[in-house]
Protein backbone atom coordinates (compact mmCIF):
# COMPACT_ATOMS: atom_id res chain seq x y z
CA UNK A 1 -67.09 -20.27 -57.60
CA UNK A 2 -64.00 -19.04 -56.49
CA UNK A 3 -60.36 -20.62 -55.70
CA UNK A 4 -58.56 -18.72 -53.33
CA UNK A 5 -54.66 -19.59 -51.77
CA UNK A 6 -54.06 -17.37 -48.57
CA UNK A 7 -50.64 -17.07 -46.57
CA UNK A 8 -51.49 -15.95 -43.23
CA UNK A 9 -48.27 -14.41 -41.02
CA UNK A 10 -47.88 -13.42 -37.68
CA UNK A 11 -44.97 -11.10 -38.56
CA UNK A 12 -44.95 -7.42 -40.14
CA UNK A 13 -41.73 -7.97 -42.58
CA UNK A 14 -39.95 -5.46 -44.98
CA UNK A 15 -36.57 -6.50 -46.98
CA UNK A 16 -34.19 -3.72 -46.64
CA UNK A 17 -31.84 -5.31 -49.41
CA UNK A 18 -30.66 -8.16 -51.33
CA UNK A 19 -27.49 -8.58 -52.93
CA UNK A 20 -24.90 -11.38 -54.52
CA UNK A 21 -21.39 -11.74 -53.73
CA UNK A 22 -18.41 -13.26 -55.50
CA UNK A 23 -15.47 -13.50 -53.72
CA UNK A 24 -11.93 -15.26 -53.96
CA UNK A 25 -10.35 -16.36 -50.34
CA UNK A 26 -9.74 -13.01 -48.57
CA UNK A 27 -11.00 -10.80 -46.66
CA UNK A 28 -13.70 -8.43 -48.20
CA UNK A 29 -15.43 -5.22 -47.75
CA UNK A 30 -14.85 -3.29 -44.68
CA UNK A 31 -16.68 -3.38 -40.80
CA UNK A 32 -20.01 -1.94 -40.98
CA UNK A 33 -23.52 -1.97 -39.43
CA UNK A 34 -26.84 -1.64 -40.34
CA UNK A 35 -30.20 -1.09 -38.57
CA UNK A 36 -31.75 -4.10 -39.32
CA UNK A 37 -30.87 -8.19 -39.69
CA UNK A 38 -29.07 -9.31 -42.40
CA UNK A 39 -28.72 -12.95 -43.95
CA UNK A 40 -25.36 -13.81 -45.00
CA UNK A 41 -25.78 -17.04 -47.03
CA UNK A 42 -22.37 -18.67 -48.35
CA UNK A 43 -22.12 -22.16 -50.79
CA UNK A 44 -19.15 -23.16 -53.06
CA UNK A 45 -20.88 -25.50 -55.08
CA UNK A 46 -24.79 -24.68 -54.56
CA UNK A 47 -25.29 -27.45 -53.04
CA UNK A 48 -24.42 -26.67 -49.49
CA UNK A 49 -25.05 -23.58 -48.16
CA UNK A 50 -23.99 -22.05 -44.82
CA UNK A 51 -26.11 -19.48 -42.92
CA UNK A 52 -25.15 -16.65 -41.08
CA UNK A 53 -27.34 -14.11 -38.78
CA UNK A 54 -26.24 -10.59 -37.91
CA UNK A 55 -28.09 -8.80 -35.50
CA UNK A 56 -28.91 -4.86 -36.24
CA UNK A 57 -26.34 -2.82 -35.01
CA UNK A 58 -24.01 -5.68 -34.70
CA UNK A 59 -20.43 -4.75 -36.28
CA UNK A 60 -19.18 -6.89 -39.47
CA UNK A 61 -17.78 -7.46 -42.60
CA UNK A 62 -17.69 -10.60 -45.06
CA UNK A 63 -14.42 -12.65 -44.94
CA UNK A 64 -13.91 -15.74 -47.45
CA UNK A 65 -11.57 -17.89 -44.97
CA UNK A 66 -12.30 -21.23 -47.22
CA UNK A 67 -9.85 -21.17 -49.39
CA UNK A 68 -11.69 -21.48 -52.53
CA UNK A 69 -13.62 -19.33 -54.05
CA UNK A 70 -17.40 -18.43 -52.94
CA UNK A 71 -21.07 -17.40 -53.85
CA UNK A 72 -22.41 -15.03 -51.36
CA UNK A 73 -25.89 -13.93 -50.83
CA UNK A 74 -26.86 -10.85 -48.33
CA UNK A 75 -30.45 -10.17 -47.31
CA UNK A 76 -31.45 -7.16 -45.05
CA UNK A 77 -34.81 -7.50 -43.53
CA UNK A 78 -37.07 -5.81 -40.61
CA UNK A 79 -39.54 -7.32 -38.78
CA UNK A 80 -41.57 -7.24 -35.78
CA UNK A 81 -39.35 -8.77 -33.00
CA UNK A 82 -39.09 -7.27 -29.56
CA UNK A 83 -37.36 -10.36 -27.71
CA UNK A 84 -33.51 -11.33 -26.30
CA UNK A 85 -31.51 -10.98 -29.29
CA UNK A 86 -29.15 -13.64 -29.01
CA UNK A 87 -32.67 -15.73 -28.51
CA UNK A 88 -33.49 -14.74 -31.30
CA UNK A 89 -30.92 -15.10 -33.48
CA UNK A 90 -30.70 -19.05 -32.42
CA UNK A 91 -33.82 -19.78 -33.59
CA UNK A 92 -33.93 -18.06 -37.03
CA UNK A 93 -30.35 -19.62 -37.64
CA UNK A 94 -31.62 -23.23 -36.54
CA UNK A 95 -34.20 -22.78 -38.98
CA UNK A 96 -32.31 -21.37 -42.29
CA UNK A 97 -29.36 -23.86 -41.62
CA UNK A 98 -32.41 -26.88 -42.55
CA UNK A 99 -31.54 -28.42 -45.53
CA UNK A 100 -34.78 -28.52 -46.70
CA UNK A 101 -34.10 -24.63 -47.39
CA UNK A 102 -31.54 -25.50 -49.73
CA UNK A 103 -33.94 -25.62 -52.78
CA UNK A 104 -35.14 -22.33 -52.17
CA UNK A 105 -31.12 -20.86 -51.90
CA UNK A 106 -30.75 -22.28 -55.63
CA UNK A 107 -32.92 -20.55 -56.58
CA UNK A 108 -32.58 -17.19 -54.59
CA UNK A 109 -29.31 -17.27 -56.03
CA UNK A 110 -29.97 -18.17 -59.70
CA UNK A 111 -32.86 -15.42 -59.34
CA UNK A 112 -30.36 -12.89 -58.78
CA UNK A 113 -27.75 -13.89 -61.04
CA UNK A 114 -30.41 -13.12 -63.69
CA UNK A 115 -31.06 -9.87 -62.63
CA UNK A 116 -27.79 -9.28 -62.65
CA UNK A 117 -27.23 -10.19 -66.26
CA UNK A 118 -30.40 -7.44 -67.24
CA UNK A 119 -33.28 -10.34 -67.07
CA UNK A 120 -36.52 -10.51 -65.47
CA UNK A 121 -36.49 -12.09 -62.10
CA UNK A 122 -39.31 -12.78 -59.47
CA UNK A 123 -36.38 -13.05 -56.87
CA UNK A 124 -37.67 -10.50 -54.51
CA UNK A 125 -41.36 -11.94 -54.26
CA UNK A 126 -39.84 -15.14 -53.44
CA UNK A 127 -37.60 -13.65 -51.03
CA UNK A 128 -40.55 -12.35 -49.24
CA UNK A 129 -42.29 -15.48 -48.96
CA UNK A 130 -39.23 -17.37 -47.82
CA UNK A 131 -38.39 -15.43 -45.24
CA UNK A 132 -42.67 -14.60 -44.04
CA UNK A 133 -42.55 -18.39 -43.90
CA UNK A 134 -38.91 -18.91 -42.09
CA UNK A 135 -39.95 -16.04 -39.50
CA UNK A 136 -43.49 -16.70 -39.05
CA UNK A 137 -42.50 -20.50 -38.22
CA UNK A 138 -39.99 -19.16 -35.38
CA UNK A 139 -42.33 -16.77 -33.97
CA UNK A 140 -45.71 -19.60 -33.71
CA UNK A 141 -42.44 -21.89 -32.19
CA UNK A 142 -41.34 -19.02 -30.06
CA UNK A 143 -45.41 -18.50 -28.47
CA UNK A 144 -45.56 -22.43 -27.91
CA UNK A 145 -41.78 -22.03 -25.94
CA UNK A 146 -44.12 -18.94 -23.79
CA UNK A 147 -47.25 -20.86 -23.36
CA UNK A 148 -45.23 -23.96 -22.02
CA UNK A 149 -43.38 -22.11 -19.77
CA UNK A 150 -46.06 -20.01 -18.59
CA UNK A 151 -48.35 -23.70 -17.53
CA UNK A 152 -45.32 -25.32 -16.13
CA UNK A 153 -44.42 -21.99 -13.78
CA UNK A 154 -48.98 -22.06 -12.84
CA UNK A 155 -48.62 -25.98 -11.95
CA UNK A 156 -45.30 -25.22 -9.57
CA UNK A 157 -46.97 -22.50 -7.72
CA UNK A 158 -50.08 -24.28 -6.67
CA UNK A 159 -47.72 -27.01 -6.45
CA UNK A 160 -45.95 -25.24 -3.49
CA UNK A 161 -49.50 -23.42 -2.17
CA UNK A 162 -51.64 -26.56 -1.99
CA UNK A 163 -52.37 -25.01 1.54
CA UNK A 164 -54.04 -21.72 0.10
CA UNK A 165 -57.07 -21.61 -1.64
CA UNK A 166 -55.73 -19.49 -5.30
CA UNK A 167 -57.21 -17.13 -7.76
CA UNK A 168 -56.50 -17.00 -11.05
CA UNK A 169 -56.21 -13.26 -10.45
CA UNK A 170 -53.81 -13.91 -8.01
CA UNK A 171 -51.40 -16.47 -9.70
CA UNK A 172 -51.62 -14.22 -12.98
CA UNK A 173 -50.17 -11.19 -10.67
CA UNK A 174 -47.20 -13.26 -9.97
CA UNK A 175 -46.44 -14.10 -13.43
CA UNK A 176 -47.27 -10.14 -14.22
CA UNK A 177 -50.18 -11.47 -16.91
CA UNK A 178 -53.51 -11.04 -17.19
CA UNK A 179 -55.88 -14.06 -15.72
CA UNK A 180 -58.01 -14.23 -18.71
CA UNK A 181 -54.50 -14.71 -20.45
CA UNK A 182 -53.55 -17.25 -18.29
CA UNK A 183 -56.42 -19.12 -17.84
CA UNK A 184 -56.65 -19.19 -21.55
CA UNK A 185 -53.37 -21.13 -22.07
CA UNK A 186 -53.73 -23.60 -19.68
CA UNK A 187 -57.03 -24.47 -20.48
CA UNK A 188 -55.25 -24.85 -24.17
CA UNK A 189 -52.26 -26.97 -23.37
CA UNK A 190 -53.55 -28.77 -20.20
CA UNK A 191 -57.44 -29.14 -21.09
CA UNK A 192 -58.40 -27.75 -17.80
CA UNK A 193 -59.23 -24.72 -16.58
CA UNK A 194 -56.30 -24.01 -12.95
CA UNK A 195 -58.85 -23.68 -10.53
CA UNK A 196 -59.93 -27.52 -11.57
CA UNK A 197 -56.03 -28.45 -11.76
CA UNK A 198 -56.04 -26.80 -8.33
CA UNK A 199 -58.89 -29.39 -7.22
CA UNK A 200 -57.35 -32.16 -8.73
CA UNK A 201 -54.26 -31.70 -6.84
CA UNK A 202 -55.65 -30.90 -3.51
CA UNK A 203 -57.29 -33.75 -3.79
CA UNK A 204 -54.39 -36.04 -4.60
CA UNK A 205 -52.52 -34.41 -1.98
CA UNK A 206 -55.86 -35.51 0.36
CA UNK A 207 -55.74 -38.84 -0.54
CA UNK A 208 -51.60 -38.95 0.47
CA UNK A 209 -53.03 -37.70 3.74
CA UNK A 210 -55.77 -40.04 5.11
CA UNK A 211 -53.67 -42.92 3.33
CA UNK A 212 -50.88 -41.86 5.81
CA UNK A 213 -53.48 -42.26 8.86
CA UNK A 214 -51.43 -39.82 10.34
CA UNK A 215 -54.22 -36.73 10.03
CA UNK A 216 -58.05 -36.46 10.47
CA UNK A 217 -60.39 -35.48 8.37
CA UNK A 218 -60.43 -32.03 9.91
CA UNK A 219 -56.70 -31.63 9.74
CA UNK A 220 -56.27 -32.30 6.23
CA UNK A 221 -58.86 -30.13 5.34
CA UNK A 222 -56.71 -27.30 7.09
CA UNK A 223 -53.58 -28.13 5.73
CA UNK A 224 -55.10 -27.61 2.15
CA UNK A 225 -56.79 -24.08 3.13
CA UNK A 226 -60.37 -25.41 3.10
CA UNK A 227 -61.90 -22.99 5.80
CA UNK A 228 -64.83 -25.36 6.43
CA UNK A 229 -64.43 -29.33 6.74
CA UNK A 230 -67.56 -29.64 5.20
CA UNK A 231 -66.96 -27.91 2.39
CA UNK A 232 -63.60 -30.21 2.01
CA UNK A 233 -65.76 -33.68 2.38
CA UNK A 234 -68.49 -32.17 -0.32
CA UNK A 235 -65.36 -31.82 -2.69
CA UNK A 236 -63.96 -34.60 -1.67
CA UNK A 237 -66.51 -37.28 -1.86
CA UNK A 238 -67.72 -35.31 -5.96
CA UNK A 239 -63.83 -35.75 -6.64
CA UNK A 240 -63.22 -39.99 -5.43
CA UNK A 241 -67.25 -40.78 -5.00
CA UNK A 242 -66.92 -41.22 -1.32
CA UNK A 243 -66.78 -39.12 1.95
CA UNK A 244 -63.12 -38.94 3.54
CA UNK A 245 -64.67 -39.52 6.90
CA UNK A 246 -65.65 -43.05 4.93
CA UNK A 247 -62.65 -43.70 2.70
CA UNK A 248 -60.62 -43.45 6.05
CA UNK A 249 -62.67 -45.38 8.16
CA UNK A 250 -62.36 -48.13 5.01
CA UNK A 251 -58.56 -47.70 5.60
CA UNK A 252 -58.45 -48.61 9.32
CA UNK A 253 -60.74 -51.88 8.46
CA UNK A 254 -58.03 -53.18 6.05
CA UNK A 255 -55.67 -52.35 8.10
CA UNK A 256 -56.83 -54.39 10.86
């Protein structure tokens, strides 16, 4: 028997530093950089806590503008993130502003306040987790952002080419992906594969069509890139359980 617990991440993270700050209202330190991001987390009281995100490379320095005096914890961290920057930075900040965080702060800070004073501390492993956990969140958030974006720009160019019969391999060169890629993530968020959203939309557009009487049966078959009619009233009649030669002649009875 065996009891395991198991953090999986989809981030490669190392913690350049960690450090705590008291400072009276003032400015403090000098304008630096550093190669990597860096946490600035402020409170008063420990009960609030304010997050800030620098970006590596970006020029700062800590300032106490609040007029009291301040707790300040700094956190320097790499980790694998090739994205917009600004992006980014958003949606880590959104994330460590949560007051649900504010636990884990407490204790961040009482963990180095310890160490401080020449006790034992398990600050840093905590550290780690917090911030495998913040990031990891963001970047799983970040691929369902992609994926989302990626079905909704698939569904507006059949949407616009209902008159061509697509390939996968040819909608995944306009997105510059791969079709196995593609076909993979709408199948995931849509629960069809494109070439059957591609049916099912042809066929709507069919239906809009012969409802219209203004086109034939051989027409609309055309004007949705089926190169042979009969291969159009096959699909058609598998897709609504009738032939359009049928459905339309059904129309014009009503109608009368």
């Amino acid at each position: 028997m065996e009891k395991r617990i198991q953090i999986n991440t989809s981030v490669s993270l190392s913690v350049e530093m960690i450090g705590l700050l008291e400072c009276e209202p003032g400015r403090v330190g000098k304008e630096h950089t550093h190669h990597f991001w860096e946490i600035i987390l402020i409170t008063e009281d420990m009960k609030d806590f304010k997050a800030s995100l620098v970006c590596p490379n970006e020029p700062h320095s800590f300032t106490n503008d609040l007029g009291a005096a301040v707790h300040m914890l700094y956190i320097g961290f790499r980790f694998n993130e090739n994205t917009d920057t600004d992006s980014t930075r958003r949606g880590i900040l959104e994330r460590l502003n949560d007051p649900r965080n504010f636990e884990t702060y407490k204790t961040l800070f009482g963990g180095m306040k310890t160490y401080g004073e020449g006790g034992g501390t398990s600050v840093l492993t905590e550290l780690v987790v917090f911030l495998a956990g913040i990031l990891n969140e963001y970047m799983i958030g970040r691929e369902g952002d992609e994926q989302h974006s990626i079905v909704s720009e698939i569904k507006k160019y059949i949407a616009v080419n209902l008159d061509k019969t697509l390939t996968v391999k040819e909608i995944a060169g306009t997105l510059y992906l791969s079709p196995k890629y593609i076909g993979s993530v709408f199948k995931k968020k849509t629960g069809m594969s494109i070439l059957q959203y591609q049916k099912t939309k042809k066929m709507e557009r069919a239906l809009t069509y012969l409802k219209s009487g203004e086109y034939v049966v051989g027409e609309v078959a055309s004007l949705l890139g089926f190169e042979e009619v009969a291969y159009f009233s096959a699909t058609f009649k598998d897709y609504y359980g009738q032939s359009p030669v049928h459905f339309s002649r059904m129309k014009n009875r009503k109608n009368l």
